[in-house]
C-alpha atoms as a PDB file:
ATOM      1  CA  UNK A   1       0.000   0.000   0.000  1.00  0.00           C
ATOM      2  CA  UNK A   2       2.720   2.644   0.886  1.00  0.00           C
ATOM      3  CA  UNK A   3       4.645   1.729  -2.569  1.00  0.00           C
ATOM      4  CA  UNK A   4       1.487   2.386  -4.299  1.00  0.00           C
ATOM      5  CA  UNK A   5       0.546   5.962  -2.232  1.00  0.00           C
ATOM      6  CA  UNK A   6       3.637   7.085  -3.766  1.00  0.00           C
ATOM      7  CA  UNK A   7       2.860   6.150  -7.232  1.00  0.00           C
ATOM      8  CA  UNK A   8       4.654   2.741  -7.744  1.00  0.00           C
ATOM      9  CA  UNK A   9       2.862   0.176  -9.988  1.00  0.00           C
ATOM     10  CA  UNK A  10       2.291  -2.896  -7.959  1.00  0.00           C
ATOM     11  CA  UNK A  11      -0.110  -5.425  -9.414  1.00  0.00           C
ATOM     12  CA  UNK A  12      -3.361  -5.957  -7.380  1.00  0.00           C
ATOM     13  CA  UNK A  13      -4.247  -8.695  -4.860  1.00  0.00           C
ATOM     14  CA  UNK A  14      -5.675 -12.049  -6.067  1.00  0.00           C
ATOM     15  CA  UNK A  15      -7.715 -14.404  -3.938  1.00  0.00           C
ATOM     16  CA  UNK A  16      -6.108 -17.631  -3.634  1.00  0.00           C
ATOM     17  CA  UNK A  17      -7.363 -20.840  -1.323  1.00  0.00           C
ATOM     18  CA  UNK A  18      -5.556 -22.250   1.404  1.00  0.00           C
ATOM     19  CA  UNK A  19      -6.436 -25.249   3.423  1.00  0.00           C
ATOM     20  CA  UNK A  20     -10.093 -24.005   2.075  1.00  0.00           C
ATOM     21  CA  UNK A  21      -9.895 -20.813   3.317  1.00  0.00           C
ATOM     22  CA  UNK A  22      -9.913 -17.863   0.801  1.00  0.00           C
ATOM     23  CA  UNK A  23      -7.034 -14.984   1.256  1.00  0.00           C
ATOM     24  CA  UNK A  24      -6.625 -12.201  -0.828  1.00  0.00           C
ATOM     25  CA  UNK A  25      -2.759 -12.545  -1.952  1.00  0.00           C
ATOM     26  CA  UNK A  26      -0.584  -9.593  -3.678  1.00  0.00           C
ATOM     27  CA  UNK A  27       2.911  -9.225  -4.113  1.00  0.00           C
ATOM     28  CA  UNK A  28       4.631 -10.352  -0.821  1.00  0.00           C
ATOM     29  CA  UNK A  29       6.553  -6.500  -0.157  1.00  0.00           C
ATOM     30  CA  UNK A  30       8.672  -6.457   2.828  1.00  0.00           C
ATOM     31  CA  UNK A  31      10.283  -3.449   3.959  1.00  0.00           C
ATOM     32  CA  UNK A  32      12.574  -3.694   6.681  1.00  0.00           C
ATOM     33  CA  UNK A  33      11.926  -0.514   9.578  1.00  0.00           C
ATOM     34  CA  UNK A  34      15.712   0.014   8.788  1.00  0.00           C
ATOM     35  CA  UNK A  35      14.898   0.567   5.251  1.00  0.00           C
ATOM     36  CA  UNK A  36      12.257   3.163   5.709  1.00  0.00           C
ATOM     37  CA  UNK A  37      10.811   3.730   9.253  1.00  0.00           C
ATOM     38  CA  UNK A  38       8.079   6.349   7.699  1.00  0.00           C
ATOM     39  CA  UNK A  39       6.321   7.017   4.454  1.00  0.00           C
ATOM     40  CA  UNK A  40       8.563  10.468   4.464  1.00  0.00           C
ATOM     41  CA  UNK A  41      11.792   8.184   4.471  1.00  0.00           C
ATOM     42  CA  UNK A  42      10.322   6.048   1.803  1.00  0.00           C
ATOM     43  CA  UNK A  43       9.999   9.122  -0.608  1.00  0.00           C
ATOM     44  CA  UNK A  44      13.677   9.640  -0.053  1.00  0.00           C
ATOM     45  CA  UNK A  45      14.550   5.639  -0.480  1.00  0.00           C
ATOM     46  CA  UNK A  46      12.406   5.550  -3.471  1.00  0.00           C
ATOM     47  CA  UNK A  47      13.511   9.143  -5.312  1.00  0.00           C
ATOM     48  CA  UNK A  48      11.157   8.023  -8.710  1.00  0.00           C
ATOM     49  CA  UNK A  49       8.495   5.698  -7.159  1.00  0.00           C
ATOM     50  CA  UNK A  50       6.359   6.014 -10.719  1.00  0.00           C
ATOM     51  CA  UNK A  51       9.885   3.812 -11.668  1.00  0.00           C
ATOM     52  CA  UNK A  52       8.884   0.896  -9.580  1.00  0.00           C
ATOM     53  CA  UNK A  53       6.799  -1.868 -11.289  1.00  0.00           C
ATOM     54  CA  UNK A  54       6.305  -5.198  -9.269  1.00  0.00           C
ATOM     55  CA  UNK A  55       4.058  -7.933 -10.919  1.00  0.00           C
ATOM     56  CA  UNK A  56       1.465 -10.254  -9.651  1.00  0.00           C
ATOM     57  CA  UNK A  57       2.883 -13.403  -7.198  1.00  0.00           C
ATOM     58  CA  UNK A  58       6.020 -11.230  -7.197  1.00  0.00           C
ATOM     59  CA  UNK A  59       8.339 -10.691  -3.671  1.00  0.00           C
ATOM     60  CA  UNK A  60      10.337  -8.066  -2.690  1.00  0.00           C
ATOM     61  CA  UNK A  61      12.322  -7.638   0.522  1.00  0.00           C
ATOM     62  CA  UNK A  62      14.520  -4.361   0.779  1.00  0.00           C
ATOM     63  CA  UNK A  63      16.888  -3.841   4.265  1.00  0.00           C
ATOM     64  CA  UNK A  64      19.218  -1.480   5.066  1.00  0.00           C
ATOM     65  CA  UNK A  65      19.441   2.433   5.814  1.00  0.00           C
ATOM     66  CA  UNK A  66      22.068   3.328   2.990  1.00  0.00           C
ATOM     67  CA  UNK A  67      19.757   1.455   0.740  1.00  0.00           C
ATOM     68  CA  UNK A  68      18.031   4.217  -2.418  1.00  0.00           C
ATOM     69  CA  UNK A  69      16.117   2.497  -5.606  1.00  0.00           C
ATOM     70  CA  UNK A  70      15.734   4.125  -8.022  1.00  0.00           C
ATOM     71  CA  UNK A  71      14.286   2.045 -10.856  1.00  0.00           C
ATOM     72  CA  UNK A  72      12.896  -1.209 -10.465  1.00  0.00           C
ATOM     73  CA  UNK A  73      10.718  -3.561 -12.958  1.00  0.00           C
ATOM     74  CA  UNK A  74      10.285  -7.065 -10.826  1.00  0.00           C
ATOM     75  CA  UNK A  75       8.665 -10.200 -11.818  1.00  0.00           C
ATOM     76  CA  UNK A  76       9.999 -12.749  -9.272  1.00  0.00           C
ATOM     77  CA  UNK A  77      11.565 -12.603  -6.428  1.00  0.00           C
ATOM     78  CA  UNK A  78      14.539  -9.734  -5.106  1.00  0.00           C
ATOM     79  CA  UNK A  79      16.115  -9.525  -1.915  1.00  0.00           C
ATOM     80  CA  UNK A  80      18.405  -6.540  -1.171  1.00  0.00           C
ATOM     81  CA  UNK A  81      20.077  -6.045   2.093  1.00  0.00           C
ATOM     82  CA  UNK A  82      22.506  -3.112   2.937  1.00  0.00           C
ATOM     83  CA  UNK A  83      24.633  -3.546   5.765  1.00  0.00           C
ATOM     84  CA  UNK A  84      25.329  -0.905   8.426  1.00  0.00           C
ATOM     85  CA  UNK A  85      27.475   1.449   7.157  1.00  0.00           C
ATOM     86  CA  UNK A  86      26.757   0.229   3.337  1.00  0.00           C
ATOM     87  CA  UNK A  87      25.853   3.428   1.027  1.00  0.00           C
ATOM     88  CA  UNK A  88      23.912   1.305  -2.024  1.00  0.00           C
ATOM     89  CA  UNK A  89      21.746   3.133  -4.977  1.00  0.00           C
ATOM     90  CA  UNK A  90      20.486   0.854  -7.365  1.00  0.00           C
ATOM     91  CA  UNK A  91      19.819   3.089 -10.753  1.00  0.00           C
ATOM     92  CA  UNK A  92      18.347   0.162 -12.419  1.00  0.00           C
ATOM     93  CA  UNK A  93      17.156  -3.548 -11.839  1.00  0.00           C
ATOM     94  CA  UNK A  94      15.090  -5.441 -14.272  1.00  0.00           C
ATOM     95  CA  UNK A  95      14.633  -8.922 -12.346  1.00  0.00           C
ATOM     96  CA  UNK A  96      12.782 -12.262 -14.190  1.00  0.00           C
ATOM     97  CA  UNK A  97      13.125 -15.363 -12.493  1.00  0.00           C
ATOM     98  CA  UNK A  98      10.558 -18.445 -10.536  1.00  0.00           C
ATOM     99  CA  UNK A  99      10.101 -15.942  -7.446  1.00  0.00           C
ATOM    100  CA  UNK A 100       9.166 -17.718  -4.430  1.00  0.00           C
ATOM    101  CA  UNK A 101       6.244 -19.975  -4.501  1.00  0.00           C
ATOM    102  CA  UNK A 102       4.150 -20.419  -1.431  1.00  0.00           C
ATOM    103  CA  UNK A 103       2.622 -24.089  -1.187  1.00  0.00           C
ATOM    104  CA  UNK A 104      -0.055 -24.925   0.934  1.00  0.00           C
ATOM    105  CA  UNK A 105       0.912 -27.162   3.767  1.00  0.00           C
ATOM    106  CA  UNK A 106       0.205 -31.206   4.174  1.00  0.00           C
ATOM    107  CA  UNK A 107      -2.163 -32.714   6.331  1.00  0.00           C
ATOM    108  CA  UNK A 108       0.678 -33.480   9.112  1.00  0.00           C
ATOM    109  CA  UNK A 109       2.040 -30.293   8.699  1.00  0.00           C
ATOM    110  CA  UNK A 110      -1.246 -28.843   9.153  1.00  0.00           C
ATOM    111  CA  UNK A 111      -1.641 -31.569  12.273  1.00  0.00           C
ATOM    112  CA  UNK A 112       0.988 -30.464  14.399  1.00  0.00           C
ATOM    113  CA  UNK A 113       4.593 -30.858  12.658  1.00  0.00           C
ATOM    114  CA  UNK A 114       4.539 -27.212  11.064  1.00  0.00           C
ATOM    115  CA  UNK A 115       5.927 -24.457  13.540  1.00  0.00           C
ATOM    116  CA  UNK A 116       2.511 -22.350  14.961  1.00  0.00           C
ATOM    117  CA  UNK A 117       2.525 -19.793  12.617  1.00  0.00           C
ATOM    118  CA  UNK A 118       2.445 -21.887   9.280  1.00  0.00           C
ATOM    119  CA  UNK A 119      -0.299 -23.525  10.367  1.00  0.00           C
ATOM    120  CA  UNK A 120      -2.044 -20.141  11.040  1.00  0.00           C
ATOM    121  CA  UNK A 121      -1.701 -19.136   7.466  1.00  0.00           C
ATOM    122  CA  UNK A 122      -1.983 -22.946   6.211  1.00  0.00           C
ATOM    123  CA  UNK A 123       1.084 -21.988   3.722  1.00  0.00           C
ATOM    124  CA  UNK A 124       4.914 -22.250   3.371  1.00  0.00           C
END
């Protein structure tokens, strides 16, 4: 939501079924509080936000506080991380590649051997 208040392109939310359940599923955007802490420090991280496109089933996970993109077309999966004291600007990325695919879990998973919080969300 915060990508798209500043004008970024990122393709809508589809609903998907897990373990019978409906969810309504977009691209999986995670931005670290290091990253951008505020929608003010996300217009600075993102100086051209009308330059980021991310595509349906799609994931994104951006870290670091020396971290600036400037132009980004994804359809798949990108992880960037910036480590303290790291200045990075990315100009331009064009990413195309399997992304991550999230898979509903078994029966015994969803019986007891999955971790708590997979078995809330019936998905890995």
């Amino acid at each position: 939501v915060q990508l798209q208040l500043l004008g970024a392109s990122v393709a809508p939310a589809r609903e998907r079924h897990w373990r019978g359940g409906p969810q309504l599923m977009g691209p999986a955007v995670v931005l670290w509080p290091d990253f951008a802490p505020s929608l003010a420090e996300l217009r600075k991280k993102l100086p051209a936000p009308e330059c980021i496109s991310i595509a349906a089933d799609s994931s994104l996970e951006l870290r670091g506080s020396g971290l600036i993109l400037e132009h980004l077309d994804l359809q798949g999966a990108l992880r960037v991380v910036a480590g303290p004291g790291v200045a990075l600007r990315i100009r331009s990325v064009t990413v195309r590649n399997r992304g991550r695919e999230f898979v509903a879990l078994s029966d015994a998973e969803q019986d007891g051997e999955a971790p708590e919080e997979l078995r809330i969300r019936g998905y890995r």
